[in-house]
C-alpha atoms as a PDB file:
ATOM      1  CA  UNK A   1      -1.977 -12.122   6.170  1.00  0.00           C
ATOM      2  CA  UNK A   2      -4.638 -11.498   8.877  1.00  0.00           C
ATOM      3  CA  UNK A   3      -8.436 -10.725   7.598  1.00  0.00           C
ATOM      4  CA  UNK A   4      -7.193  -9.640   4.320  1.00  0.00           C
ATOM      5  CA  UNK A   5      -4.416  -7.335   6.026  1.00  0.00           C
ATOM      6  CA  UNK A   6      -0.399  -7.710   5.715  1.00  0.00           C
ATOM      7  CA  UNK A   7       0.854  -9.007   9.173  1.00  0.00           C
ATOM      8  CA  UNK A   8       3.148  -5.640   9.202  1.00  0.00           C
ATOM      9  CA  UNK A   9       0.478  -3.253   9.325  1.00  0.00           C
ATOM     10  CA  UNK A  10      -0.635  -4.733  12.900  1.00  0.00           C
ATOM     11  CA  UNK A  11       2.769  -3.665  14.028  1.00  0.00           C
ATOM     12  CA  UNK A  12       1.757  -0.421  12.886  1.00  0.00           C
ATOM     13  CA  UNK A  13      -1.764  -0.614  15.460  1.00  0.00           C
ATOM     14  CA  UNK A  14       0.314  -0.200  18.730  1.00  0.00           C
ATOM     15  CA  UNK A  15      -2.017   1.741  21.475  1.00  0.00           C
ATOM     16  CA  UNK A  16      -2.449   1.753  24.619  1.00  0.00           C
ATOM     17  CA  UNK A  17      -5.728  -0.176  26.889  1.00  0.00           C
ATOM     18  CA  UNK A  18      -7.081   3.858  27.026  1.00  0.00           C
ATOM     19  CA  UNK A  19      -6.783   4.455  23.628  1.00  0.00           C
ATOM     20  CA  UNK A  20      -8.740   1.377  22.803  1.00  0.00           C
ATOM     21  CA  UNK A  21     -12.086   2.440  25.374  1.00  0.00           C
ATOM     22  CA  UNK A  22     -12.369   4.832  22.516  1.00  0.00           C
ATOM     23  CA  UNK A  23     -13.387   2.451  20.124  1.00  0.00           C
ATOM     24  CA  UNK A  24     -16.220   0.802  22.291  1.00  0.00           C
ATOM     25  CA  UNK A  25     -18.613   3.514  20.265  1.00  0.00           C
ATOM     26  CA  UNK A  26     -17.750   2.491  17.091  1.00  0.00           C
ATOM     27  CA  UNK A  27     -17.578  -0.964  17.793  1.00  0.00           C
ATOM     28  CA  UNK A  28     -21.006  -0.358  19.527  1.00  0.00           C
ATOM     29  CA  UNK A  29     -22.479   0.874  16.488  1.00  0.00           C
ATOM     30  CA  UNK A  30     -21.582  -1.727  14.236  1.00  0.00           C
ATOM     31  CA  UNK A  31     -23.560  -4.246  16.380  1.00  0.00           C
ATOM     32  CA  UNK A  32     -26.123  -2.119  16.092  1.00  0.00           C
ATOM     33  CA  UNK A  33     -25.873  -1.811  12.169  1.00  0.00           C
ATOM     34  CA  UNK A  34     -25.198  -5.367  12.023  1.00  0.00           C
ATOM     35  CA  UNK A  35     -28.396  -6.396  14.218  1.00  0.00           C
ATOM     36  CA  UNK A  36     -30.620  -3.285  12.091  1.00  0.00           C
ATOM     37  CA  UNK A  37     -29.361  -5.368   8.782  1.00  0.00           C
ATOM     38  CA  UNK A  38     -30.146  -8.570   9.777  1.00  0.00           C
ATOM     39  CA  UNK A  39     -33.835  -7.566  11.162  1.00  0.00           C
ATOM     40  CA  UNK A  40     -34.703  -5.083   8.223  1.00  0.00           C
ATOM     41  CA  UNK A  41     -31.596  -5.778   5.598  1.00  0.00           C
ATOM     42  CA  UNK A  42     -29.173  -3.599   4.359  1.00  0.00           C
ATOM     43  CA  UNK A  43     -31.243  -1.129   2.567  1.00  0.00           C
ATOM     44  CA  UNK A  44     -32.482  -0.469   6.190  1.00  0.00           C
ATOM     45  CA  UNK A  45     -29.064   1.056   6.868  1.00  0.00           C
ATOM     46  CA  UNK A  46     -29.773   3.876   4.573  1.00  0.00           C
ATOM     47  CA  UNK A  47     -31.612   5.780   6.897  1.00  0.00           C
ATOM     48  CA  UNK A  48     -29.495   6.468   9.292  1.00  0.00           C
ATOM     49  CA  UNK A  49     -26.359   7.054   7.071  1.00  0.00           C
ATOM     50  CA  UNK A  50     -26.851  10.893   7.467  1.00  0.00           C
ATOM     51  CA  UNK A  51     -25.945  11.207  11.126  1.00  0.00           C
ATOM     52  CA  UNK A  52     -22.755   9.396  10.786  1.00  0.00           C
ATOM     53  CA  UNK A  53     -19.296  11.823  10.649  1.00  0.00           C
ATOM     54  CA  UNK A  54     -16.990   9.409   9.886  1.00  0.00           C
ATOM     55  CA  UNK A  55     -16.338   9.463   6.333  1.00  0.00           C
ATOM     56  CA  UNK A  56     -14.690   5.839   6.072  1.00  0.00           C
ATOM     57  CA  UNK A  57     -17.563   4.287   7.567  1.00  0.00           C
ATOM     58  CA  UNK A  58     -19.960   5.961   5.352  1.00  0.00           C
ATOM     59  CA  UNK A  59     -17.978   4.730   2.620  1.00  0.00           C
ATOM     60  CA  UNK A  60     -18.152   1.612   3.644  1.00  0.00           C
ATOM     61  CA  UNK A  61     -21.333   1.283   4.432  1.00  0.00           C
ATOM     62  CA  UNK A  62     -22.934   3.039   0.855  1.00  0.00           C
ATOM     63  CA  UNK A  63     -20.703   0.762  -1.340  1.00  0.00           C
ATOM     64  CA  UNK A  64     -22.566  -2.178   0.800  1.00  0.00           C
ATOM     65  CA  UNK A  65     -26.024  -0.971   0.265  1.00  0.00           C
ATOM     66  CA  UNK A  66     -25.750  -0.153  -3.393  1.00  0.00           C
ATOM     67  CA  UNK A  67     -24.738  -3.983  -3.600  1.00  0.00           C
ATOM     68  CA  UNK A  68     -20.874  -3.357  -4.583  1.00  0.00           C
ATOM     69  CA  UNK A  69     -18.989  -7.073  -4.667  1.00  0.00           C
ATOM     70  CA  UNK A  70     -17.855  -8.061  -1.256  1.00  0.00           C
ATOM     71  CA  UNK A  71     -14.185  -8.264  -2.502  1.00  0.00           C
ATOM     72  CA  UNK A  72     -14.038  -5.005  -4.367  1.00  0.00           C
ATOM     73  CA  UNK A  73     -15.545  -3.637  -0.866  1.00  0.00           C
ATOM     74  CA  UNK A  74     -12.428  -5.013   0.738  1.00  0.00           C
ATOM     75  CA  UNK A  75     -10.271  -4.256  -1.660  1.00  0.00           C
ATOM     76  CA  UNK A  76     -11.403  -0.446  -1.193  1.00  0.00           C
ATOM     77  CA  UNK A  77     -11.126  -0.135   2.148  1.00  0.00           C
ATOM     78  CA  UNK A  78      -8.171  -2.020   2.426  1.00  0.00           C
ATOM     79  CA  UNK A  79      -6.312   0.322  -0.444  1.00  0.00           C
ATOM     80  CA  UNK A  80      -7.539   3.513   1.423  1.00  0.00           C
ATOM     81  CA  UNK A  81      -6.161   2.112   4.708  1.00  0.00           C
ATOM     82  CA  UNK A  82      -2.855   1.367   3.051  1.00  0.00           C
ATOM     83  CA  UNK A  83      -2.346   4.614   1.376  1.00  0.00           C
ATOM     84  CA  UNK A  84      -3.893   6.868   4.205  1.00  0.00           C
ATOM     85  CA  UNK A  85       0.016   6.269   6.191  1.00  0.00           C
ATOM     86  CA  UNK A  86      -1.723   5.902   9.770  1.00  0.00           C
ATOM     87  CA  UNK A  87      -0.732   4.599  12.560  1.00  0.00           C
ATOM     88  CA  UNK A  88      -1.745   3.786  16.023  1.00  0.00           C
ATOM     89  CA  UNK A  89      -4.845   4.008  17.371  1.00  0.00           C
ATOM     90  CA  UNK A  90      -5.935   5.646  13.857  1.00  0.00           C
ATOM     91  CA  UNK A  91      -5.229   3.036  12.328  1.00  0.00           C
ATOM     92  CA  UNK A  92      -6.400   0.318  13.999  1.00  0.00           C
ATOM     93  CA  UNK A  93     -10.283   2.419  14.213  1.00  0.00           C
ATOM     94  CA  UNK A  94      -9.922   1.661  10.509  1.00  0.00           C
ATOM     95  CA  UNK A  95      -9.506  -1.506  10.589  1.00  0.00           C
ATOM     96  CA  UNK A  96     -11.932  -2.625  12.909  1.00  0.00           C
ATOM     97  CA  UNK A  97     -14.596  -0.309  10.794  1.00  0.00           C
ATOM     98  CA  UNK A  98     -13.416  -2.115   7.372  1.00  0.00           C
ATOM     99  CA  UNK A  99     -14.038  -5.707   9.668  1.00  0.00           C
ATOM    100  CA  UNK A 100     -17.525  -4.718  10.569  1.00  0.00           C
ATOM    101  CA  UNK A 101     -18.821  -3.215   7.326  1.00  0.00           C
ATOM    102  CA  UNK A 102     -17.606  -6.493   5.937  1.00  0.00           C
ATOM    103  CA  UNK A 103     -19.418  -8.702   8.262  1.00  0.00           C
ATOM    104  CA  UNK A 104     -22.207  -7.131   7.689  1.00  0.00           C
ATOM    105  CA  UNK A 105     -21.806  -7.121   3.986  1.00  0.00           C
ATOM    106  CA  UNK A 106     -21.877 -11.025   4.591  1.00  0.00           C
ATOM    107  CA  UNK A 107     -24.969 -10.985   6.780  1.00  0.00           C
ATOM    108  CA  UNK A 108     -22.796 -12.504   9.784  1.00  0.00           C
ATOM    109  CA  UNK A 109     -24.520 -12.954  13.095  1.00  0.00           C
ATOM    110  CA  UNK A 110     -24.312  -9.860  15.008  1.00  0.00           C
ATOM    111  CA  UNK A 111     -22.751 -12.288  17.799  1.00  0.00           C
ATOM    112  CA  UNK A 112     -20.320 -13.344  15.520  1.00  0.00           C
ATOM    113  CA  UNK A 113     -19.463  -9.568  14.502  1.00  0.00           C
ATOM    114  CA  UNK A 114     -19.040  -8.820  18.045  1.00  0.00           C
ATOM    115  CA  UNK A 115     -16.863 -11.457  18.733  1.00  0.00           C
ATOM    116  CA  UNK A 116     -14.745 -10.467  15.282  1.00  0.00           C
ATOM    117  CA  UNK A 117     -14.365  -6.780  16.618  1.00  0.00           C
ATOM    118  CA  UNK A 118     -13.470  -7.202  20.183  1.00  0.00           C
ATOM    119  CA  UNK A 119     -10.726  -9.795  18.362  1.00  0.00           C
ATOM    120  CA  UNK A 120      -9.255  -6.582  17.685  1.00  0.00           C
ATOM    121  CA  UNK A 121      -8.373  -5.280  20.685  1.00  0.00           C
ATOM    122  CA  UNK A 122      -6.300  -8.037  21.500  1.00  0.00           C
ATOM    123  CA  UNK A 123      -6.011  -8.953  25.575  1.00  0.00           C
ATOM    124  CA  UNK A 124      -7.986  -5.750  26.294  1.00  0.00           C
ATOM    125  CA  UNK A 125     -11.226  -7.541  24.788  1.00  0.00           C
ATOM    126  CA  UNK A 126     -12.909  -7.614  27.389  1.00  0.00           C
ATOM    127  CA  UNK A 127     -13.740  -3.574  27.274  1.00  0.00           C
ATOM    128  CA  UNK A 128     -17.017  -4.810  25.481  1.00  0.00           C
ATOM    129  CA  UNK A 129     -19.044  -6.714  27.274  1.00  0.00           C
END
């Protein structure tokens, strides 16, 4: 098990260094969310929660504002990962959203969430800066 995820489903993640510049955004974003929480706490994420288009993020991040249990958070995200059958670089967007919105679930040092995302993108971390 890796962050909550069966070892096979990595094997499933397989994309190439282009495929992963396309999650810079994302992974921008949850910085930003994660700094925005820390400074003005997770209510504060509300507001912005309507210009958002990805659905699995939204989840994510309206379970963590209405104060839903860390590991029932994970345990959501996690399932719909699972069952969604993805693969690739699909896949592995998912997972590094489910990573973020639980960092900043757990208040984590946007630093620290940073350094948990880029994790993701194995040798090719250093596409975020």
């Amino acid at each position: 098990m890796v962050n909550g995820y069966d070892t096979t489903l990595f094997d499933r993640t397989s994309c190439s260094r282009k495929d992963k510049e396309e999650f810079i955004p994302i992974i921008n974003q949850l910085i930003e969310l994660s700094e925005k929480s820390r400074r003005e706490g997770l209510l504060s994420l509300e507001s912005g929660l309507d210009e958002n288009k990805i659905p699995f993020l939204i989840k994510g991040l309206n379970m963590i504002i209405d104060g839903t249990d860390p590991e029932i958070v994970s345990s959501i995200l996690l399932t719909i990962i699972y069952s969604s059958h993805i693969t690739g670089k699909e896949l592995l967007r998912m997972m590094i959203m489910r990573e973020g919105i639980l960092s900043i679930q757990k208040g984590d040092n946007p630093g620290l969430t940073k350094e948990k995302l880029r994790s993701y993108l194995g040798l090719d971390w250093d596409l975020i800066s």
